[in-house]
N, C-alpha and C. Protein backbone atom coordinates (compact mmCIF):
# COMPACT_ATOMS: atom_id res chain seq x y z
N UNK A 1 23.79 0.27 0.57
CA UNK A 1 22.81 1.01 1.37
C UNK A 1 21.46 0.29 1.29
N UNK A 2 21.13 0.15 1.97
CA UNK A 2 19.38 -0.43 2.68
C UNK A 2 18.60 0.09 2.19
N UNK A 3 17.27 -0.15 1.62
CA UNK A 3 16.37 0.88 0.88
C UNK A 3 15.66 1.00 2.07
N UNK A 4 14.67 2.17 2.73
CA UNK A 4 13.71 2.35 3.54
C UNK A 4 12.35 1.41 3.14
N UNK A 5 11.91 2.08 2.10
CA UNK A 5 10.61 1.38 1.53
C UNK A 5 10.46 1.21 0.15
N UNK A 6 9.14 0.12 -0.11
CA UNK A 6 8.83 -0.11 -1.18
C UNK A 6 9.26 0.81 -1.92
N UNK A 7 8.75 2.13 -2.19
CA UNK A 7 8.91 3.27 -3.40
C UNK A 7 10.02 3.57 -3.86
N UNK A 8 10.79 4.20 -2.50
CA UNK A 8 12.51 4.04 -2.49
C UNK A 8 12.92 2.66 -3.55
N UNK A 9 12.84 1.46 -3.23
CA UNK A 9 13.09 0.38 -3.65
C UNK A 9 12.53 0.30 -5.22
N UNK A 10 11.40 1.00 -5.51
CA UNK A 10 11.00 0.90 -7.02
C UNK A 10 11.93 2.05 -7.75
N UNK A 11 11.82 3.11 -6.76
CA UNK A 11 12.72 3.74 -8.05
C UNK A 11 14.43 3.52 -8.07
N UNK A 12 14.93 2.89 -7.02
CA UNK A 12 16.07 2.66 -7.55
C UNK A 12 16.37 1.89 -8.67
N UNK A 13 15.26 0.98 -8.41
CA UNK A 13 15.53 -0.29 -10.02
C UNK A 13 14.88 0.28 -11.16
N UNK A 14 13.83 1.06 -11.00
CA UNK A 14 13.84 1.93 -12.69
C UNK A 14 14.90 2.90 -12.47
N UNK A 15 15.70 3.40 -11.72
CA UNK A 15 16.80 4.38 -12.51
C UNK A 15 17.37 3.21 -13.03
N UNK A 16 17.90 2.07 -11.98
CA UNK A 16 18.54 1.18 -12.92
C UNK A 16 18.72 0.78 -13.74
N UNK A 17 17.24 0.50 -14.03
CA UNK A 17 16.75 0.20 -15.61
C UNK A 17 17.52 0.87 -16.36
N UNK A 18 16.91 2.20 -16.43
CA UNK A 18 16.83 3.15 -17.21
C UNK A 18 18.32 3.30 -17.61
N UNK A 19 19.69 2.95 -16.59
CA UNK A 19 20.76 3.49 -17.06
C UNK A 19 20.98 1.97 -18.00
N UNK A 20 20.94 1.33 -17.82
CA UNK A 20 21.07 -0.16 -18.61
C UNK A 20 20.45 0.08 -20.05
N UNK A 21 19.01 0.45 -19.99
CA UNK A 21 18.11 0.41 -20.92
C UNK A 21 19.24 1.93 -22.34
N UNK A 22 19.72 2.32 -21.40
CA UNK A 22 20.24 3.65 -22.41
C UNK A 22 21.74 3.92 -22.85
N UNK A 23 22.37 2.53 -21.95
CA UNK A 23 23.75 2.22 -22.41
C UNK A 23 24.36 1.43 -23.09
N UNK A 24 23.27 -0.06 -22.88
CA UNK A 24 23.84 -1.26 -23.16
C UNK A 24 22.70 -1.74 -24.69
N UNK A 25 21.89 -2.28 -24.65
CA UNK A 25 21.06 -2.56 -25.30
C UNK A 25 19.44 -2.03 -24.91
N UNK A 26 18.30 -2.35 -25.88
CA UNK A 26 16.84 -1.70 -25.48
C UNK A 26 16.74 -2.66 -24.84
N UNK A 27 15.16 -2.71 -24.05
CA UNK A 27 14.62 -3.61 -23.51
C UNK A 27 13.52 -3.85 -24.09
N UNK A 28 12.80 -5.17 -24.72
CA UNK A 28 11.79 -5.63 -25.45
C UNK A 28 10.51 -4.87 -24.72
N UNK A 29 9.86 -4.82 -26.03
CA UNK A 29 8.65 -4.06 -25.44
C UNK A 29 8.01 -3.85 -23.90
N UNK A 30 7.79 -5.68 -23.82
CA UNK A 30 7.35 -5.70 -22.13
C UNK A 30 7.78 -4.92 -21.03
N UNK A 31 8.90 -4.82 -21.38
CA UNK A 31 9.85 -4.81 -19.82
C UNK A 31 9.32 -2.61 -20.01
N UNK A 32 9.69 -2.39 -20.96
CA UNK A 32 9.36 -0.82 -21.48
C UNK A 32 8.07 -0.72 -20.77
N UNK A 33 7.37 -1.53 -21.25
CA UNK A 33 5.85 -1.36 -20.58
C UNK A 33 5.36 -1.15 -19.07
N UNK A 34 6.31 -2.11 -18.44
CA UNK A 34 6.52 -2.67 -17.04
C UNK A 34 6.76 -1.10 -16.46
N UNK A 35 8.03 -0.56 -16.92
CA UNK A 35 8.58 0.38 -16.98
C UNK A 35 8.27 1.82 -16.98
N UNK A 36 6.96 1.77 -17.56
CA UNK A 36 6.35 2.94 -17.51
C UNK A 36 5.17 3.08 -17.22
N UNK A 37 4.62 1.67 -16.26
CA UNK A 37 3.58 1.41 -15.61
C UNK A 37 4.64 1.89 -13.91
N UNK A 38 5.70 1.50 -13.72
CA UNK A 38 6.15 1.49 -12.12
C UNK A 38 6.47 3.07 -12.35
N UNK A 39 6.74 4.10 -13.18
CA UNK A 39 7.24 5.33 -13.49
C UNK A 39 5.76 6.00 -13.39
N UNK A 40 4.14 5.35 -13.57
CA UNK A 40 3.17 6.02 -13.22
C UNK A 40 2.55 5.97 -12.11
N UNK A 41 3.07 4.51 -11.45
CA UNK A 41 2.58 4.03 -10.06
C UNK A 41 3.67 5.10 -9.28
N UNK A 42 4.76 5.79 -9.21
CA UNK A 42 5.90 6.42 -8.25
C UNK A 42 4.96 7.53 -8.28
N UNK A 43 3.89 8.11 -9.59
CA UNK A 43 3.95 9.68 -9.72
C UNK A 43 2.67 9.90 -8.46
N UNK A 44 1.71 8.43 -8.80
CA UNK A 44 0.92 8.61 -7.70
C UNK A 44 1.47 8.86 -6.18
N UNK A 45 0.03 9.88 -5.66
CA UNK A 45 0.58 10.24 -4.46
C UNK A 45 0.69 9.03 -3.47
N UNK A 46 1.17 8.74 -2.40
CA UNK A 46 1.28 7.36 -1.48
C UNK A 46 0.37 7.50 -0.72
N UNK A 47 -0.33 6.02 -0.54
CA UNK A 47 -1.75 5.98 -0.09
C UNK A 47 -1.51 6.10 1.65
N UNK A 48 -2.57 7.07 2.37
CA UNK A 48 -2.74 7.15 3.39
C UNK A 48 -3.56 6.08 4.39
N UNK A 49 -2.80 5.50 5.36
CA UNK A 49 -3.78 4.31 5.74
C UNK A 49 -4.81 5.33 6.68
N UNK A 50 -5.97 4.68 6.45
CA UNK A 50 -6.97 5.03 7.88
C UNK A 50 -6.81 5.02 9.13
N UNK A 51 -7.33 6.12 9.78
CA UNK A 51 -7.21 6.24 11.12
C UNK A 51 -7.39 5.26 11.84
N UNK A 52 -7.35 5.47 13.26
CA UNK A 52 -7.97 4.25 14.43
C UNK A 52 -9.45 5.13 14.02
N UNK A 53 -9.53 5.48 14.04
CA UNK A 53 -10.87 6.14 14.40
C UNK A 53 -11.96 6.01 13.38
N UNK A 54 -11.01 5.68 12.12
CA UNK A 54 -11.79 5.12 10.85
C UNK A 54 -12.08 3.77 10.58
N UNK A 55 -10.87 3.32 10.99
CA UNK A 55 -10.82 1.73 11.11
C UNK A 55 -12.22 0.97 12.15
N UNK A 56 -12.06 1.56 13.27
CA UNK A 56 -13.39 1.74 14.46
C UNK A 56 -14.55 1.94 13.23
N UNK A 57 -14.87 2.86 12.80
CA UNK A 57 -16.47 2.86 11.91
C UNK A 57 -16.76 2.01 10.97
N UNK A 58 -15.57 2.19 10.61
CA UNK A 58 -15.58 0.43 9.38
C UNK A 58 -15.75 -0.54 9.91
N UNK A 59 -15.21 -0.89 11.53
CA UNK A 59 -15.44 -2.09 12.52
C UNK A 59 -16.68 -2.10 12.54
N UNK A 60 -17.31 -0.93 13.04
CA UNK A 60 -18.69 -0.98 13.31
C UNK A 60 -19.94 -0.86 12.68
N UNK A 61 -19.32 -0.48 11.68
CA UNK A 61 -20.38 -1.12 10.41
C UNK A 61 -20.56 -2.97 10.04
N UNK A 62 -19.30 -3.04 9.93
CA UNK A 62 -19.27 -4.64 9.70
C UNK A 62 -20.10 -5.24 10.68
N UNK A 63 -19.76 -5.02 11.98
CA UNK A 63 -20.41 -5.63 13.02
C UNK A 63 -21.78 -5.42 13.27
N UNK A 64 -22.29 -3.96 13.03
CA UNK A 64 -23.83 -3.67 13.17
C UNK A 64 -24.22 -4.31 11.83
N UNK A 65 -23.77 -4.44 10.70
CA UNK A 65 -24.60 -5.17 9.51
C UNK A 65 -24.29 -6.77 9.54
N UNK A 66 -23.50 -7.46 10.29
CA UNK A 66 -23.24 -8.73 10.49
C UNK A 66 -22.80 -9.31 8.90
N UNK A 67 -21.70 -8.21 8.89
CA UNK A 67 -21.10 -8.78 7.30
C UNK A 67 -20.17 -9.58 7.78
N UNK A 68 -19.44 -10.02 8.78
CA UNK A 68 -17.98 -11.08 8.86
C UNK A 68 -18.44 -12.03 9.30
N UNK A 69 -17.58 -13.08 9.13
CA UNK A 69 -17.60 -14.05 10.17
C UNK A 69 -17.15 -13.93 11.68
N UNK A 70 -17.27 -14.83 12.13
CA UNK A 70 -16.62 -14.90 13.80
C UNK A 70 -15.22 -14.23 13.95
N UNK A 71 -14.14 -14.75 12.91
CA UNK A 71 -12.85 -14.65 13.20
C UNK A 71 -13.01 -12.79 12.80
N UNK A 72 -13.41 -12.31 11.83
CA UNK A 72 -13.26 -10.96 11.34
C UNK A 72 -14.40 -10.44 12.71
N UNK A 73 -14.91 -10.72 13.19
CA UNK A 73 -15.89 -10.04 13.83
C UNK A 73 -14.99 -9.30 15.03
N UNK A 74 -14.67 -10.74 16.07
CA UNK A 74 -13.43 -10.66 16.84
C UNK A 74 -12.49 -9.29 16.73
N UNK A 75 -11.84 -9.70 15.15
CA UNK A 75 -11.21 -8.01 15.03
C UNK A 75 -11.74 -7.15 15.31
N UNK A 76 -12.67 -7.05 14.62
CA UNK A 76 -13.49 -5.81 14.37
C UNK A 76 -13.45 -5.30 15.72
N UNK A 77 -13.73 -6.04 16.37
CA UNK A 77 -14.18 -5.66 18.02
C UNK A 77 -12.98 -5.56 18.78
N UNK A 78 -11.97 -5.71 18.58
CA UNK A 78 -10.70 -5.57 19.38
C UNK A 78 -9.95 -4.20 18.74
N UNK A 79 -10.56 -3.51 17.06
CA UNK A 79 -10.06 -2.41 16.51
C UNK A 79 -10.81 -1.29 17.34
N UNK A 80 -12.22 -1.55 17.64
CA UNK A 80 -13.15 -0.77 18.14
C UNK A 80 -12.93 -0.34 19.81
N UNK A 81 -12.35 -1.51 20.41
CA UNK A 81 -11.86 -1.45 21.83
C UNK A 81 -10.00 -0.46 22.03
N UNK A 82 -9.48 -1.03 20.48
CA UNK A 82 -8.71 0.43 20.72
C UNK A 82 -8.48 1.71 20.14
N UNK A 83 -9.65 1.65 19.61
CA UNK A 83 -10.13 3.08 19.48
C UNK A 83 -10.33 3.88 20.40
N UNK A 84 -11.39 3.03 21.68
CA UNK A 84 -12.33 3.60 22.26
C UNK A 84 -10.98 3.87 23.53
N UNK A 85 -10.33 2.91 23.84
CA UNK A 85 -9.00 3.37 25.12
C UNK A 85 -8.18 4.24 24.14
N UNK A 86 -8.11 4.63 22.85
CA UNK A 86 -7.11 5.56 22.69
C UNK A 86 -8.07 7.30 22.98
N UNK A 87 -9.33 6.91 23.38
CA UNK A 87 -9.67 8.51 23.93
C UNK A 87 -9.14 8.81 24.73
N UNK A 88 -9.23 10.41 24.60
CA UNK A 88 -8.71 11.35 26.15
C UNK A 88 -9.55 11.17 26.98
C-alpha cells in the first residue's frame, strides 16, 4: 500500500520501529532519540499553509519595502495578481 503523506509515512516506520525495537533487539541510544523526536514531531498539530490572500500581503510587503531581488519580486507580483483575479 502507497503511503498518502509525509506523516502517514513517519508513522508507519516508527510503528515499525517500535515492533523491531520490542521483539528483536534495543536500538542504541540515537536511533531511541530519533525516535522520540519523530513520536513528538506526529503529536504536533500539521502546519496550515497560508492563504492566497496571505501570501498576497506577504507579497506586498516584500514589494512595498523592496526586500527581494528581481527574481523574488516577479513572484511576489504574479502571487498578488492571483489573488487579486481570485476575487468575486
Amino acid at each position: 500500500m502507497m503511503t498518502p503523506d509525509f506523516r502517514s509515512l513517519c508513522a508507519e516506520l516508527l510503528n515499525g520501529l517500535d515492533e523491531i525495537a520490542h521483539s528483536r533487539y534495543p536500538f542504541p541510544g540515537y536511533t531511541r532519540c530519533a525516535m522520540d523526536r519523530a513520536r513528538a514531531a506526529l503529536s504536533e498539530p500539521e502546519p496550515v499553509a497560508p492563504t492566497l490572500t496571505e501570501q498576497a500581503l506577504i507579497a506586498l510587503h516584500a514589494v512595498a519595502t523592496g526586500a527581494n531581488d528581481t527574481r523574488e519580486q516577479h513572484q511576489d507580483l504574479e502571487t498578488i495578481r492571483r489573488a487579486l483575479e481570485a476575487l468575486p
